[in-house]
Protein backbone atom coordinates (compact mmCIF):
# COMPACT_ATOMS: atom_id res chain seq x y z
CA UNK A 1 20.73 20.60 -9.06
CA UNK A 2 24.21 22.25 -8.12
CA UNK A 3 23.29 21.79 -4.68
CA UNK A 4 25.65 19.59 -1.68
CA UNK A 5 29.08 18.78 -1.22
CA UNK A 6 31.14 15.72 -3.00
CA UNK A 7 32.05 13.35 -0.71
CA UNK A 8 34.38 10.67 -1.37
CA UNK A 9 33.47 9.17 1.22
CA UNK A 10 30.33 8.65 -0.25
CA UNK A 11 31.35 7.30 -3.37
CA UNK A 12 33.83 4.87 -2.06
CA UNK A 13 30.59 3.52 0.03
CA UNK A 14 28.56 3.11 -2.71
CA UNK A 15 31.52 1.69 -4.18
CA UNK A 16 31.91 -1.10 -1.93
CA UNK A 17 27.71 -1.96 -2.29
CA UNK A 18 27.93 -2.59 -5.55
CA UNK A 19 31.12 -4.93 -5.41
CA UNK A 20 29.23 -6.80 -2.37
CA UNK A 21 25.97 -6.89 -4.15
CA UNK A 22 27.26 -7.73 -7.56
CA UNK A 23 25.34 -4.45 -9.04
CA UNK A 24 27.26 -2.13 -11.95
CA UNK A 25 27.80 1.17 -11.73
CA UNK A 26 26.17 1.49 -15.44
CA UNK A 27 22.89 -0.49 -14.03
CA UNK A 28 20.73 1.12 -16.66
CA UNK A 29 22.68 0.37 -19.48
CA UNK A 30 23.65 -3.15 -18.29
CA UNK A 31 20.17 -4.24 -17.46
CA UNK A 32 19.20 -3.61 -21.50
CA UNK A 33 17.76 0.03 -20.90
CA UNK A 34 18.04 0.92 -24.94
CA UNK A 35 16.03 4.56 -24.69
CA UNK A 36 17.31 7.95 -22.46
CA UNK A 37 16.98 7.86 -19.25
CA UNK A 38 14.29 10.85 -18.14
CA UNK A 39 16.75 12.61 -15.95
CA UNK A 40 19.63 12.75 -19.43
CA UNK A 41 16.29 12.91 -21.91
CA UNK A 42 17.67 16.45 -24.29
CA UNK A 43 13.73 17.23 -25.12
CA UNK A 44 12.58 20.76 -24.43
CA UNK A 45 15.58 20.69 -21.52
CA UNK A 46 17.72 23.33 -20.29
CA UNK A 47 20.21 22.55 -18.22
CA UNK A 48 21.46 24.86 -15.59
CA UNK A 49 24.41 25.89 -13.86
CA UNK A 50 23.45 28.80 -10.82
CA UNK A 51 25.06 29.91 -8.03
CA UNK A 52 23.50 30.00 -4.50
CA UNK A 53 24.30 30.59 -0.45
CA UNK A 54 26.22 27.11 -0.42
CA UNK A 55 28.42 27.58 -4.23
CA UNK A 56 28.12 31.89 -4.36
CA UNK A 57 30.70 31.46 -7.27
CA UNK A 58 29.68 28.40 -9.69
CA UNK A 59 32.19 27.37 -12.30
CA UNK A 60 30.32 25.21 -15.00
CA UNK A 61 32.30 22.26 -16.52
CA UNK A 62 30.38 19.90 -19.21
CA UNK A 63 32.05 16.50 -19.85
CA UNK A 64 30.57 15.04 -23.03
CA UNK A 65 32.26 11.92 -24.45
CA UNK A 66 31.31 9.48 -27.74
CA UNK A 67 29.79 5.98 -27.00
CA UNK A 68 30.08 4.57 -29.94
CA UNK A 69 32.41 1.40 -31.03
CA UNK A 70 35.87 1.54 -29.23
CA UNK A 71 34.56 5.01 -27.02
CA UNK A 72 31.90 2.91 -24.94
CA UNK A 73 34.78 2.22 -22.32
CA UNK A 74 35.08 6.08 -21.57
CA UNK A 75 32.59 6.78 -19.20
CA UNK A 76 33.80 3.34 -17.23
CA UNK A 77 36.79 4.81 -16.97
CA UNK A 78 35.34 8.16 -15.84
CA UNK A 79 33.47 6.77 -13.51
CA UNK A 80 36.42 5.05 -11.36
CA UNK A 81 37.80 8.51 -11.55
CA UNK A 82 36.18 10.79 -10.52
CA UNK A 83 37.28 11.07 -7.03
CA UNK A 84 40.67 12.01 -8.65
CA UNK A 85 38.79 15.02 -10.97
CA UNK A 86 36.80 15.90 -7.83
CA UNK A 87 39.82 15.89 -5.74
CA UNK A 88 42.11 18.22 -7.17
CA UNK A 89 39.20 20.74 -8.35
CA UNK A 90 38.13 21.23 -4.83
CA UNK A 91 41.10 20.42 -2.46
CA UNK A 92 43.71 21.79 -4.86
CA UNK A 93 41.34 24.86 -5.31
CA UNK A 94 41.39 24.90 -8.94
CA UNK A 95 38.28 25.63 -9.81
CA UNK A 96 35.72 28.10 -7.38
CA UNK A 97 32.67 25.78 -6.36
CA UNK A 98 32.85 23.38 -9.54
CA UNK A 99 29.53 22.37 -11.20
CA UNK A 100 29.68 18.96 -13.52
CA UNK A 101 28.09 17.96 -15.84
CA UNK A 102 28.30 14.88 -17.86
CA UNK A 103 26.74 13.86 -21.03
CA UNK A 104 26.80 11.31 -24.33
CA UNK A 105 26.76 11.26 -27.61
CA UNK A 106 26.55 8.97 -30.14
CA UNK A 107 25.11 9.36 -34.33
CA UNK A 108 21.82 10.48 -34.97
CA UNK A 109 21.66 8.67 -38.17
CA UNK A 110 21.40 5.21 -37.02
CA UNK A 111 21.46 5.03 -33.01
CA UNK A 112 18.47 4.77 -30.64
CA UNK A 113 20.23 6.90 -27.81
CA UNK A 114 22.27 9.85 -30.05
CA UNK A 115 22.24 12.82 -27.02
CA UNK A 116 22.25 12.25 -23.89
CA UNK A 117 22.95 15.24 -21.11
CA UNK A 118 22.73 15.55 -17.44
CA UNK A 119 22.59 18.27 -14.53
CA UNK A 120 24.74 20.34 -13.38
CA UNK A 121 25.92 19.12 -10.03
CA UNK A 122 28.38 19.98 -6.83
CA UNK A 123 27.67 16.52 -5.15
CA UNK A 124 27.64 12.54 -6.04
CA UNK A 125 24.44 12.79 -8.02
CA UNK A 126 27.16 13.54 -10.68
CA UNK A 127 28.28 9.87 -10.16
CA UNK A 128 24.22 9.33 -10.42
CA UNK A 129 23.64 10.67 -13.83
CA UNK A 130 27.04 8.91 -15.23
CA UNK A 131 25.58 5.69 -14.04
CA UNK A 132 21.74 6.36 -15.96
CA UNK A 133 24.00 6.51 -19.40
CA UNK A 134 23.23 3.96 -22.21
CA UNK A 135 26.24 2.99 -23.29
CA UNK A 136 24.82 2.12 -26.84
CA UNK A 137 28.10 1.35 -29.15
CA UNK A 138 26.93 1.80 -32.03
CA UNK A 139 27.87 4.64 -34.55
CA UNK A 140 27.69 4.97 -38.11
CA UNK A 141 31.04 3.27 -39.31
CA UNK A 142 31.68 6.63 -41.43
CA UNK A 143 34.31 8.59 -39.06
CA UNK A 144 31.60 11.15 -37.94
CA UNK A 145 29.28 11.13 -35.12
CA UNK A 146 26.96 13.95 -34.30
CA UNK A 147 28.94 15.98 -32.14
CA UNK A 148 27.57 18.73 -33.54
CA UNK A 149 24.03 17.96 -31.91
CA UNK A 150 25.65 18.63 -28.70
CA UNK A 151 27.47 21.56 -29.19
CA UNK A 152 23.90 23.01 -30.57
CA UNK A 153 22.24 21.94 -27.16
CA UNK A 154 25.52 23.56 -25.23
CA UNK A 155 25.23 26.66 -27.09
CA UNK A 156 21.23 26.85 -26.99
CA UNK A 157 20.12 24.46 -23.82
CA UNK A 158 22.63 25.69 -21.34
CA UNK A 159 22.12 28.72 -18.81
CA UNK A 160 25.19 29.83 -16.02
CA UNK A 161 25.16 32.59 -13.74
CA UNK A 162 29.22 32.60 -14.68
CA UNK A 163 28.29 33.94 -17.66
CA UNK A 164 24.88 35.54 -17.11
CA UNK A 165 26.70 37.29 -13.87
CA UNK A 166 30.01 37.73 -14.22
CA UNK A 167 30.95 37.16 -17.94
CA UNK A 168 33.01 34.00 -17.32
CA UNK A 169 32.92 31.23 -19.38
CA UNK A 170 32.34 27.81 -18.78
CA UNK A 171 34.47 24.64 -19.52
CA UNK A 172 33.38 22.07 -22.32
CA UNK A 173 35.12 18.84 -22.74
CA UNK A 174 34.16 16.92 -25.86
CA UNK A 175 36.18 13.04 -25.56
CA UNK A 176 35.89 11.49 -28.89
CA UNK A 177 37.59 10.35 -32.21
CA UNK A 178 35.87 11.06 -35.38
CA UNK A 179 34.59 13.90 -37.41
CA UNK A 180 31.46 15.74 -36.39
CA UNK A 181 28.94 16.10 -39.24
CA UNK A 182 29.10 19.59 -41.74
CA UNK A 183 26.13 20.81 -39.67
CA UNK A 184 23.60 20.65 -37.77
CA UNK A 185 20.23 18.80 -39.13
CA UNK A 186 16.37 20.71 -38.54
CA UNK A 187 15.48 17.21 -37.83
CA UNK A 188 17.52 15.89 -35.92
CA UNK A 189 16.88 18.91 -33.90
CA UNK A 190 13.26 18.49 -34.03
CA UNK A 191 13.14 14.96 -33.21
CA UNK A 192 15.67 14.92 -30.20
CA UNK A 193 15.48 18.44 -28.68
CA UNK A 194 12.16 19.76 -29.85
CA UNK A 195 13.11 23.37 -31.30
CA UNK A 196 11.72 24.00 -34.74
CA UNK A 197 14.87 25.25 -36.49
CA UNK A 198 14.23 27.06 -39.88
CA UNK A 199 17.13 25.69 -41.88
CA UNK A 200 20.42 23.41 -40.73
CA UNK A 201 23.49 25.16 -38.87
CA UNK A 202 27.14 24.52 -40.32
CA UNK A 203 29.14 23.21 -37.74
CA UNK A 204 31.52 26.14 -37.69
CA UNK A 205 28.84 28.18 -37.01
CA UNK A 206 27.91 26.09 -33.81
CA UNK A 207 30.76 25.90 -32.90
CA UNK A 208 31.68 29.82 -33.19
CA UNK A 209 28.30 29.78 -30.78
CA UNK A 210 29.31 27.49 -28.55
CA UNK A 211 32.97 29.09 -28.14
CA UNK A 212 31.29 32.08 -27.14
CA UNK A 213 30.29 30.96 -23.96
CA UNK A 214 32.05 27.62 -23.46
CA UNK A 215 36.40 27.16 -23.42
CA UNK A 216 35.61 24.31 -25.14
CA UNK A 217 38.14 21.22 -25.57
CA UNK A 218 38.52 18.08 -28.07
CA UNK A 219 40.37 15.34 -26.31
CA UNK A 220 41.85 12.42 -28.33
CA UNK A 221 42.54 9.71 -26.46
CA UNK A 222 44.81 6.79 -27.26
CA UNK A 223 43.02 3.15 -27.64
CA UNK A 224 39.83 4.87 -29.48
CA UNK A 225 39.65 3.33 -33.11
CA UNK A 226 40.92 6.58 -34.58
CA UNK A 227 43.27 7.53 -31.95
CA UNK A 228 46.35 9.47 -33.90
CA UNK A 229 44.12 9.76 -36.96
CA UNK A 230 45.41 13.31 -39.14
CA UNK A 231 42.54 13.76 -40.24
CA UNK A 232 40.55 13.73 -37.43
CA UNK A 233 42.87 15.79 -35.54
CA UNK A 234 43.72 18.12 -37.73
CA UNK A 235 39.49 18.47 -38.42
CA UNK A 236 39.22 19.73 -34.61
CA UNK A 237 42.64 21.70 -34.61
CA UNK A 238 40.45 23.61 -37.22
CA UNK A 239 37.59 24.48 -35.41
CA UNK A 240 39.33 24.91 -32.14
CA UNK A 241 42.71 25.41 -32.66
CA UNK A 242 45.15 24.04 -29.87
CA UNK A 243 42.28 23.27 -28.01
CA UNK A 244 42.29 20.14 -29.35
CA UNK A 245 44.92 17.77 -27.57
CA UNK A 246 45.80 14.31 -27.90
CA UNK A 247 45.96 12.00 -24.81
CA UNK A 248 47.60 9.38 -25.04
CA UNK A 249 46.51 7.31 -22.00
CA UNK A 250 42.67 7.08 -21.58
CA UNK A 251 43.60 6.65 -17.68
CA UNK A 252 44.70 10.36 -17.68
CA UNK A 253 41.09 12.14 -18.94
CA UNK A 254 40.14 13.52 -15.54
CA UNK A 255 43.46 14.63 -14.41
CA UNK A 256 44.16 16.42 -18.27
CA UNK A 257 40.61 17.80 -17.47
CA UNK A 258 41.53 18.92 -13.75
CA UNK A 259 44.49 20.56 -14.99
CA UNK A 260 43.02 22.28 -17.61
CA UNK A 261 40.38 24.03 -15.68
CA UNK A 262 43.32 24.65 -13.11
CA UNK A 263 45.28 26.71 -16.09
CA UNK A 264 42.13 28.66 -17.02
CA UNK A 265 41.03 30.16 -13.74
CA UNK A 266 45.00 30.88 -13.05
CA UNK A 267 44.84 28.61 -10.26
CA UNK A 268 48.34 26.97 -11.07
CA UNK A 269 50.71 27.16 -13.79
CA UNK A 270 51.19 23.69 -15.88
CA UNK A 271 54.73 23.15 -13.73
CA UNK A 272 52.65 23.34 -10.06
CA UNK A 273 49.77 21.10 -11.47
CA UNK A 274 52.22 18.58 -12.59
CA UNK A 275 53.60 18.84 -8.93
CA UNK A 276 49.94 18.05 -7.46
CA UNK A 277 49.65 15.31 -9.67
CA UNK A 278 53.05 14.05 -8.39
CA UNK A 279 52.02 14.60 -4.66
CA UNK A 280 48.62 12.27 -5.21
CA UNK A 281 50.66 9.70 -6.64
CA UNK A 282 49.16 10.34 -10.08
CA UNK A 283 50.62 8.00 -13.22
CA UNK A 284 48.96 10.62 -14.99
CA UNK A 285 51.83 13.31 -14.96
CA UNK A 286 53.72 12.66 -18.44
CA UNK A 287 50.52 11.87 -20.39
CA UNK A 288 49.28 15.19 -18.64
CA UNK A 289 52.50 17.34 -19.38
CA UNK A 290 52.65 16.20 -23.04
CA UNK A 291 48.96 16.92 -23.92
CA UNK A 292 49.04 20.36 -22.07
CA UNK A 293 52.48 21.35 -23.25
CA UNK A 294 50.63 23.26 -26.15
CA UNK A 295 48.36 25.06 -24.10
CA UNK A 296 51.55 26.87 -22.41
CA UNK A 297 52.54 27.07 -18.53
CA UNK A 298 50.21 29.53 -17.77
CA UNK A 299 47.52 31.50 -19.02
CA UNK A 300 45.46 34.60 -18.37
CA UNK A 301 42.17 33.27 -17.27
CA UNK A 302 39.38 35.79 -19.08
CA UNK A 303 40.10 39.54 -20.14
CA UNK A 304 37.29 41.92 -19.82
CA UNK A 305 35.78 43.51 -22.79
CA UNK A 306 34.14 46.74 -23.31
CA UNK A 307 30.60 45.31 -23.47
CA UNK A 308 28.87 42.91 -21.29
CA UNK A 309 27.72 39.62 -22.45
CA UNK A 310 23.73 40.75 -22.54
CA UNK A 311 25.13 42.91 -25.39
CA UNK A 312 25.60 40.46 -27.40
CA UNK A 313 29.43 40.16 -27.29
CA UNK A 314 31.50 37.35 -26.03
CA UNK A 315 32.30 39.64 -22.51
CA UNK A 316 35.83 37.40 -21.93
CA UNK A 317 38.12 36.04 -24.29
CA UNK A 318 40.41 33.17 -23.06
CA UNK A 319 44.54 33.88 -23.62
């Protein structure tokens, strides 16, 4: 995991086999697979982001998105794009040797398949793991899902030399458009990751855990059931401040997330990632410029604090 190179060239074969041979790029799902794959199974996992000889300097980025009701399109629509996301991380030179990671979530109350998470990785087996995702649709009909089950496996399941070595944090994208449940359930835990939690977490305690480690991100995007939704919105706004952003084109996730990552490691200002955008031919540059306006032009990337992370502290805040 972590390990290789992304080629596009790659992708765009694989591409073409499955057109020729009539195959979908969401085989497991689309042959009736209705459990987790093994590779995305949550139980007693940890997943990993590490740097080595080829990536000396791994940036994590998690990419978790709802697949319930009108969200079960997103990782379709991730999937054609990823070359885009891929392309201006690494030829842009956004992000220092990017490590993705993609994941699911649905409700733990009612669906079969409620977390699903994959590896960490520099190379196509990113477009692998997308492709072992159930893409349930169900949900609970209630306006929450249990996003909160997969901030507690990013803030407990997750291990990055970023962090562990250089007190940087990662980058957490959340895509959805409900409400994530008031906390997070012992059993639930129990039955989906295995630990044997004492009592339930509040979710603004997970999320205070996850935040610690993770610049994490909501992402709203238009043609979701609850797209534009106040409450839902303004729900995330209070957790995570202007860190939740509404999109509003679907089409534009990977370039939004691109840009983002761009603006945290100081890579570009929100003017000269527009520009890129422009240069690739992007229709993603006004859906891009409107959800990032409220993140500002520019930003510091970390500031170093006067303890390290084994301490205890957070090591880096994000400006």
């Amino acid at each position: 995991m972590g390990s290789g190179i992304w080629s596009t060239d790659v992708y765009d074969a694989a591409d073409r086999y499955r057109r020729r041979t009539g195959r979908s790029a969401f085989s497991y799902s689309d042959s009736g697979a209705r459990k987790v794959h093994p590779a995305l199974d949550p139980r007693d996992a940890l997943r990993e982001s590490r740097d080595s000889a080829e990536h000396p300097q791994s940036t994590p980025i998690a990419v978790l998105f709802d697949v319930t009701g009108s969200m079960g399109h997103v990782p379709r629509v991730l999937q054609s794009k990823l070359p885009q996301l891929l392309g201006l991380l690494l030829r842009q030179g956004y992000a220092k040797d990017p490590q993705v990671m993609f994941g699911a979530i649905g409700d733990a109350t009612c669906d079969r398949v409620p977390l699903q998470v994959g590896q960490f990785e520099s190379d196509n087996r990113m477009d692998d793991d997308l492709g072992r995702i159930v893409l349930e649709g169900g949900g609970g009909g209630q306006m929450m899902e249990s996003y909160e089950l997969a901030l507690y496996f990013m803030a407990r399941h997750t291990a990055t030399d970023s962090w562990d070595k250089r007190g940087r944090r990662g980058y957490l994208f959340i895509i959805g458009d409900e409400l994530a449940y008031p906390a997070v359930k012992t059993a639930e835990v129990t039955r989906l990751i295995g630990d044997d939690l004492r009592e339930d977490v509040p979710v603004r305690q997970i999320v205070d855990e996850v935040t610690a480690r993770w610049d994490t991100y909501y992402l709203l995007p238009a043609g979701s059931h609850y797209a534009g939704n106040r409450k839902v919105l303004d729900f995330w706004r209070g957790l995570l401040g202007q860190n939740a952003v509404e999109l509003d084109d679907l089409d534009a996730v990977c370039e939004t997330i691109a840009l983002t990552v761009g603006l945290g490691e100081q890579a570009i200002d929100l003017d000269a990632g527009l520009r890129d955008l422009d240069r690739a031919g992007s229709a993603a540059t006004r859906t891009v410029s409107k959800a990032l306006a409220r993140l500002g032009s520019g930003r510091r990337a970390v500031a170093t604090l006067p303890f390290s992370p084994a301490d205890g502290g957070s090591g880096v805040t994000r400006l």
